[in-house]
N, C-alpha and C. Protein backbone atom coordinates (compact mmCIF):
# COMPACT_ATOMS: atom_id res chain seq x y z
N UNK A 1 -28.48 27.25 -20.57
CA UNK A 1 -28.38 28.01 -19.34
C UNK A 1 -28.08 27.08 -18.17
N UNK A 2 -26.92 27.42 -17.65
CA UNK A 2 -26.69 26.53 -16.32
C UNK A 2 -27.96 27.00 -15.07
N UNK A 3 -27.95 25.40 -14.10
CA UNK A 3 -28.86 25.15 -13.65
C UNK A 3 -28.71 25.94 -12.04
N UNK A 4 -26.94 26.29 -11.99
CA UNK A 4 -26.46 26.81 -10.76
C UNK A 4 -26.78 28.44 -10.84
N UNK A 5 -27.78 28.88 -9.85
CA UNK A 5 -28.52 30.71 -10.02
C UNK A 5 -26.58 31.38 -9.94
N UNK A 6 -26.99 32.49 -10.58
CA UNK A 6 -25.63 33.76 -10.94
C UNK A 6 -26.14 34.52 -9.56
N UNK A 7 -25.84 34.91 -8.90
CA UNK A 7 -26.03 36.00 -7.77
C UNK A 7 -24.75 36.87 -8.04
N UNK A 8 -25.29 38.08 -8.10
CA UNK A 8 -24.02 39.08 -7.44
C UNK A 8 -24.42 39.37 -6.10
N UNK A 9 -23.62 39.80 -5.31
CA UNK A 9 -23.06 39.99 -3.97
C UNK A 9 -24.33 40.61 -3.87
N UNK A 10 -24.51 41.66 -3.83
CA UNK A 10 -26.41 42.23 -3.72
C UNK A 10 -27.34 41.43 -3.94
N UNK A 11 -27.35 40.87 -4.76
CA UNK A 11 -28.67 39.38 -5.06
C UNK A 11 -28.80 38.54 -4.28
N UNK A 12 -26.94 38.33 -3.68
CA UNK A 12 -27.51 37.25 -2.53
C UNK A 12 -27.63 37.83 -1.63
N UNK A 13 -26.91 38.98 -0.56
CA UNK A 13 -27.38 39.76 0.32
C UNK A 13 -28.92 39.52 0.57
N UNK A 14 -29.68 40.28 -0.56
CA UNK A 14 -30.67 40.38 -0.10
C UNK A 14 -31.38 39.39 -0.46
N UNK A 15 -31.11 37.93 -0.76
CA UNK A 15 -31.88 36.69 -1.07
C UNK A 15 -31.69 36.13 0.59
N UNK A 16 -30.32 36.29 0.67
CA UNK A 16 -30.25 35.85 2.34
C UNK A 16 -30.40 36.80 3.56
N UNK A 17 -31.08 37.85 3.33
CA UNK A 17 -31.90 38.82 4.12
C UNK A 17 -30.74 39.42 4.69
N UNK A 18 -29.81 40.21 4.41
CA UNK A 18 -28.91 40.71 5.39
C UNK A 18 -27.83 41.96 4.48
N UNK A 19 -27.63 42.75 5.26
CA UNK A 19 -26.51 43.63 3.99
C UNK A 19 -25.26 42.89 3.06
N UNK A 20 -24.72 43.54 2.16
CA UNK A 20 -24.12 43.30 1.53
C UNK A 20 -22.00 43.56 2.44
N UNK A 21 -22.70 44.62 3.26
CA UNK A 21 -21.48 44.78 4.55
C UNK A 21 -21.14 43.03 4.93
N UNK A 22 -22.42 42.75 5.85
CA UNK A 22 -22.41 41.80 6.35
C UNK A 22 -21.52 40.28 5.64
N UNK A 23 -22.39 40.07 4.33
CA UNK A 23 -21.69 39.08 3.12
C UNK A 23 -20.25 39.09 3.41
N UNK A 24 -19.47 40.62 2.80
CA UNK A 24 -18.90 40.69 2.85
C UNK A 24 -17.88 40.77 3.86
N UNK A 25 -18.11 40.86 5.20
CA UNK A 25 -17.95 40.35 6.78
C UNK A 25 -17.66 39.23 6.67
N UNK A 26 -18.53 38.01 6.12
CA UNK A 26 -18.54 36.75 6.29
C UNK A 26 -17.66 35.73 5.86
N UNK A 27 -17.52 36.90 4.45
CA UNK A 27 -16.17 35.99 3.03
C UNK A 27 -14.63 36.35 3.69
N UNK A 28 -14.83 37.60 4.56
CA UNK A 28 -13.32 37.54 5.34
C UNK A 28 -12.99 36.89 6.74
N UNK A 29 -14.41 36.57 7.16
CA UNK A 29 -13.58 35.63 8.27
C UNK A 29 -13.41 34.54 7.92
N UNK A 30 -13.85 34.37 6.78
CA UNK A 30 -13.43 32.69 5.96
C UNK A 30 -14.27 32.09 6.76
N UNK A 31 -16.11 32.39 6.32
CA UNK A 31 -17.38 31.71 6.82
C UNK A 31 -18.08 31.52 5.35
N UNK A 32 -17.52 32.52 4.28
CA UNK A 32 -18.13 31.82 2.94
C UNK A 32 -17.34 31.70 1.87
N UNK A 33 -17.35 30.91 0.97
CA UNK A 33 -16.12 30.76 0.06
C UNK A 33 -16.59 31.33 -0.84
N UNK A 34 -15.01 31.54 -1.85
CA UNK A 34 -14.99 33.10 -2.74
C UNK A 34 -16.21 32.88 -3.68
N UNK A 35 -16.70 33.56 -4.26
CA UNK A 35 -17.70 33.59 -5.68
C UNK A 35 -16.60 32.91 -6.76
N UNK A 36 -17.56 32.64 -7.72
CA UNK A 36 -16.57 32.03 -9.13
C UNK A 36 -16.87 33.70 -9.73
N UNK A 37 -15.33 34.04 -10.28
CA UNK A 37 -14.89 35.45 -10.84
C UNK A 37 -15.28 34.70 -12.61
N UNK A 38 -16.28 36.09 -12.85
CA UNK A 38 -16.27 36.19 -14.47
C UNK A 38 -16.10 37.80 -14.66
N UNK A 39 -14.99 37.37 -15.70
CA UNK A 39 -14.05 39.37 -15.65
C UNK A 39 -14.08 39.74 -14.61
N UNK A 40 -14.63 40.66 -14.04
CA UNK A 40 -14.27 41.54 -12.92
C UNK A 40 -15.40 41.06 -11.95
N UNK A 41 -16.38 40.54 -11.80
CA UNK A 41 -17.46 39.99 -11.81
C UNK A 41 -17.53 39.00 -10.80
N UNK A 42 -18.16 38.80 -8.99
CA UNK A 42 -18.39 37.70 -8.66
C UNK A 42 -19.76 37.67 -8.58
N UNK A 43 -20.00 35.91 -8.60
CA UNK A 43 -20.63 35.27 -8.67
C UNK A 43 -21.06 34.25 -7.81
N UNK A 44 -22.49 34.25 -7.12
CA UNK A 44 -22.35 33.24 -6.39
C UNK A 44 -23.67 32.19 -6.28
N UNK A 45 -23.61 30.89 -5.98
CA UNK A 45 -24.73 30.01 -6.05
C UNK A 45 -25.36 29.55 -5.11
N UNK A 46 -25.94 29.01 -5.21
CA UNK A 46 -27.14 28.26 -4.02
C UNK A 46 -26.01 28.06 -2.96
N UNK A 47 -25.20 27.04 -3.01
CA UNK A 47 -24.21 26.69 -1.77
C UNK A 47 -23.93 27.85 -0.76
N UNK A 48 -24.09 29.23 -1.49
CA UNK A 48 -22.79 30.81 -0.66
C UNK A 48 -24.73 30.92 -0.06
N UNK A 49 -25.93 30.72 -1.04
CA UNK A 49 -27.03 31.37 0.13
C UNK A 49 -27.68 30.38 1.11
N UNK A 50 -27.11 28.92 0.59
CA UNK A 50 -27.34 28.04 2.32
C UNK A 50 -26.26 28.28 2.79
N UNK A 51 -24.95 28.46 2.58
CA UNK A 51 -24.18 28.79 3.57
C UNK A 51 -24.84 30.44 4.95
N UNK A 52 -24.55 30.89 3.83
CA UNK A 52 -25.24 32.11 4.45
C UNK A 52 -26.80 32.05 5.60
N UNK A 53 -27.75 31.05 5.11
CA UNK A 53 -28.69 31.32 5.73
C UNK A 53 -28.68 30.19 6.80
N UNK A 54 -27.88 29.03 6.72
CA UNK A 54 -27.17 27.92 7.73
C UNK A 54 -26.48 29.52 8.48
N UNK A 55 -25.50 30.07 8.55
CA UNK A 55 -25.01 31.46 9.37
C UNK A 55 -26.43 31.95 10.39
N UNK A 56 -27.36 32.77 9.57
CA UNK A 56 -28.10 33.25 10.28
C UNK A 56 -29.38 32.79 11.38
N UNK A 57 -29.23 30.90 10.70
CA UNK A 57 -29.87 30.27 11.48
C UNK A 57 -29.04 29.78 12.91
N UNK A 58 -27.66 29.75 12.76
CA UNK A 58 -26.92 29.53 13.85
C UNK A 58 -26.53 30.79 14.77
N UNK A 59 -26.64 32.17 14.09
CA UNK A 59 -26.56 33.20 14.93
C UNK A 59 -28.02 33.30 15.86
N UNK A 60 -29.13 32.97 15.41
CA UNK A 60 -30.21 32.61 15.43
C UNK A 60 -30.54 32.42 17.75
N UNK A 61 -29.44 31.00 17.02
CA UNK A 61 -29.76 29.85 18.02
C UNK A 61 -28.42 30.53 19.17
N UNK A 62 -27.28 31.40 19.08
CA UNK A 62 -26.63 32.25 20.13
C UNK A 62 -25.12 31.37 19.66
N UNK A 63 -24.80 31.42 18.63
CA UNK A 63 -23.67 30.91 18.39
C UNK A 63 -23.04 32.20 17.55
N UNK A 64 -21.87 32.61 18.32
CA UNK A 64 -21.34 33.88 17.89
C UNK A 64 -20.53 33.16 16.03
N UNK A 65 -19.89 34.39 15.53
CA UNK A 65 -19.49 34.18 14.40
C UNK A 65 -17.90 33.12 14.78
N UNK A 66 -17.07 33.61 15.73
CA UNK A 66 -16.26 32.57 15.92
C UNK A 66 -16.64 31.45 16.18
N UNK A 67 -17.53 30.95 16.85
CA UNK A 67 -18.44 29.59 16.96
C UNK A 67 -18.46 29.18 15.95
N UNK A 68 -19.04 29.81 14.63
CA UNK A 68 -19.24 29.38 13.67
C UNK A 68 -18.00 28.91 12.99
N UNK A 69 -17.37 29.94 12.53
CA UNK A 69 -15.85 29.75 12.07
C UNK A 69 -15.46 28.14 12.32
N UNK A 70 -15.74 28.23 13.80
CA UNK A 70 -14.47 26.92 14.46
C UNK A 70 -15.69 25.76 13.48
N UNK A 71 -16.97 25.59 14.31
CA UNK A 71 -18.24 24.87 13.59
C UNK A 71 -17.97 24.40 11.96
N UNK A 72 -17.84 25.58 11.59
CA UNK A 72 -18.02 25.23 9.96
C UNK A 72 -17.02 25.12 9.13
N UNK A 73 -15.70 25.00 9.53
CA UNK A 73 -14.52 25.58 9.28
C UNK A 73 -13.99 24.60 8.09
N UNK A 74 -12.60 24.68 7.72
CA UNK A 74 -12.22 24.02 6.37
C UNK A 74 -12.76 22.59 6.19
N UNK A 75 -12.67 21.65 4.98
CA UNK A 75 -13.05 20.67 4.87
C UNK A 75 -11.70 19.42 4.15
N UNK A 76 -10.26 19.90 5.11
CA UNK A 76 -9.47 19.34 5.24
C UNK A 76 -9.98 17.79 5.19
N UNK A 77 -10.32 17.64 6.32
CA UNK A 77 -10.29 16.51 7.00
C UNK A 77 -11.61 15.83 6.64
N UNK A 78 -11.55 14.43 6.07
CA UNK A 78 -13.28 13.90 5.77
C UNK A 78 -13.59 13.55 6.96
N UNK A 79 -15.11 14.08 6.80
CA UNK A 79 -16.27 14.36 7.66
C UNK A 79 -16.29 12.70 8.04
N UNK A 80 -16.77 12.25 9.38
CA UNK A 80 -17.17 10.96 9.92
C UNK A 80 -18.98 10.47 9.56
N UNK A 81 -18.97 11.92 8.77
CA UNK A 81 -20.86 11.31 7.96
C UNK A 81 -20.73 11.89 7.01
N UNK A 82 -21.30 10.78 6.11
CA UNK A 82 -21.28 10.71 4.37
C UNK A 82 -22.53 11.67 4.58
N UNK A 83 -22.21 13.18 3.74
CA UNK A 83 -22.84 13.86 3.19
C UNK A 83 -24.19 13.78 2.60
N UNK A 84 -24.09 12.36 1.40
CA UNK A 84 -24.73 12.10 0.78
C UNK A 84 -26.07 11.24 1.51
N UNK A 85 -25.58 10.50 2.45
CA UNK A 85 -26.58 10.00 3.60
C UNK A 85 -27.24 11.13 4.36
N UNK A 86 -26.30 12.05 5.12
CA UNK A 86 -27.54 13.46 5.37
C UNK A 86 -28.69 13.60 4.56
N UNK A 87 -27.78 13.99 3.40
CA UNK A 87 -28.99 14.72 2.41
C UNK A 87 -29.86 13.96 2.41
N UNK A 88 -30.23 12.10 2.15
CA UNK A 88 -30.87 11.16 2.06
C UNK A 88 -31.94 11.15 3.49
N UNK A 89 -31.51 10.98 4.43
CA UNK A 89 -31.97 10.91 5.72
C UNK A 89 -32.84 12.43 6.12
N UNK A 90 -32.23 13.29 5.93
CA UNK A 90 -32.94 14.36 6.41
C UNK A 90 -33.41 15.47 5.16
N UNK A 91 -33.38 14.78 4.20
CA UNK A 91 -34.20 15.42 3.28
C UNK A 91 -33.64 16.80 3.15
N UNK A 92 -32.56 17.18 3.25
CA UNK A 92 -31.85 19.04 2.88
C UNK A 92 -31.14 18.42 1.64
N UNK A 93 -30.74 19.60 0.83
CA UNK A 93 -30.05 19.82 -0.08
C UNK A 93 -28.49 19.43 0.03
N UNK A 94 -28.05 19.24 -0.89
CA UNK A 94 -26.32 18.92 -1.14
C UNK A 94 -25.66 19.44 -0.35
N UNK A 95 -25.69 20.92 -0.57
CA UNK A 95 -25.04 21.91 -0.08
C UNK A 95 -25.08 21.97 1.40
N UNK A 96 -26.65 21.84 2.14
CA UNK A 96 -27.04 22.11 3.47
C UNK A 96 -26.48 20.48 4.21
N UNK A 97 -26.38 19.37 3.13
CA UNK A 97 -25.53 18.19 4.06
C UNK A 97 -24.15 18.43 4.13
N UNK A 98 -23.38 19.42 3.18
CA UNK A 98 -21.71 19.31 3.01
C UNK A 98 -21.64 20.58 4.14
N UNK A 99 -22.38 21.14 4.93
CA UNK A 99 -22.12 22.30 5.84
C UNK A 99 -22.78 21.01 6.89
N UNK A 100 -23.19 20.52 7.00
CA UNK A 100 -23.75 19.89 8.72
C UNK A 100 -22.92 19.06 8.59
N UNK A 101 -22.54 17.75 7.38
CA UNK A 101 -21.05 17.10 7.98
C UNK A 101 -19.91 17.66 8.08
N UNK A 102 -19.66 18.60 8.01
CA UNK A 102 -18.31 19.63 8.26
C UNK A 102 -18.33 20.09 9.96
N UNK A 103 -19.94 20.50 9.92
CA UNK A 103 -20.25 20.95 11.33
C UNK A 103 -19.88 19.62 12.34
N UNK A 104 -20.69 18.35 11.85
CA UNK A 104 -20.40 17.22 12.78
C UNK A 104 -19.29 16.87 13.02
N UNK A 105 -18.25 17.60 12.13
CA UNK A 105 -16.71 16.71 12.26
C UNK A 105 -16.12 17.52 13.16
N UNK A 106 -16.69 18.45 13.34
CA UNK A 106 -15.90 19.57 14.11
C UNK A 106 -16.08 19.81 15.38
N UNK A 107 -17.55 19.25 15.57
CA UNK A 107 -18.11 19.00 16.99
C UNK A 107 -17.37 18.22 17.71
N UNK A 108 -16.87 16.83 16.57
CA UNK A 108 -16.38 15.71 16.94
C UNK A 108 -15.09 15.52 17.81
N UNK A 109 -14.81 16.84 16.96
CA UNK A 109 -13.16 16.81 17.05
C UNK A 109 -12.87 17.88 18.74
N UNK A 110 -13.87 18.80 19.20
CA UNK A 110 -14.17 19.50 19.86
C UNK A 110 -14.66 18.40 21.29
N UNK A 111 -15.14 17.82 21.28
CA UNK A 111 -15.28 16.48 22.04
C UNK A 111 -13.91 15.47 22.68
N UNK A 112 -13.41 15.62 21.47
CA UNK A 112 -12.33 14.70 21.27
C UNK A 112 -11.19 15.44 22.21
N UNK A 113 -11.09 16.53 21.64
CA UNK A 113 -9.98 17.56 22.65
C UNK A 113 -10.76 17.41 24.20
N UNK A 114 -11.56 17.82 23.97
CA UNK A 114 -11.93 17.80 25.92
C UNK A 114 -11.98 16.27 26.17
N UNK A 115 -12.16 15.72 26.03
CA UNK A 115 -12.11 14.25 26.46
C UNK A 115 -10.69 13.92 27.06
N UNK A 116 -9.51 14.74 26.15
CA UNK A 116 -7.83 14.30 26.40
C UNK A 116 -7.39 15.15 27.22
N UNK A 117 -8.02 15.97 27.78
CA UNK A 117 -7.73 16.62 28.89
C UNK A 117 -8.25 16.36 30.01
């Protein structure tokens, strides 16, 4: 038995306290990435319910969903902090360091633009 939990879209909904509307809100503004498809079937793991609950902790704190978007957005570009040092340093999970160095790069880069103006 793999070690990564099976969630369907309802399992995690309500593991990450929020409707299944909502989830599904989230996977189209491209704030959570797709489930792994078995047959007809998604699936999703720890990463989609810290993503998700990293979301509700930042709606939390008054950061609208486009905030987030821009915040958390693709992972084109490598992050200016090794992931693996997060996780080390602040004691979160894999998943919860590959969403805060994504976040930091983006801050960075958000800095960077106002600075050149």
């Amino acid at each position: 038995m793999s070690a990564e939990p099976r969630l369907t879209i309802g399992e995690l909904a309500a593991a990450a306290g929020m409707t299944v509307r909502n989830v599904r809100n989230h996977a189209a503004r491209g704030l959570l990435p797709p489930p792994v498809l078995v047959a007809r079937t998604g699936y999703y793991g720890e990463a989609h319910l810290e993503r998700l609950q990293l979301i509700r902790a930042m709606q939390a704190e008054g950061f609208n969903l486009e905030a987030i978007r821009c915040l958390l957005g693709g992972e084109a570009v490598p992050t200016p902090i090794d992931a693996d040092d997060l996780e080390r340093r602040c004691g979160v999970s894999p998943a919860a360091a590959r969403h805060a160095a994504i976040a930091l790069r983006e801050v960075a880069a958000l800095f960077d633009r106002a600075l050149a103006r």
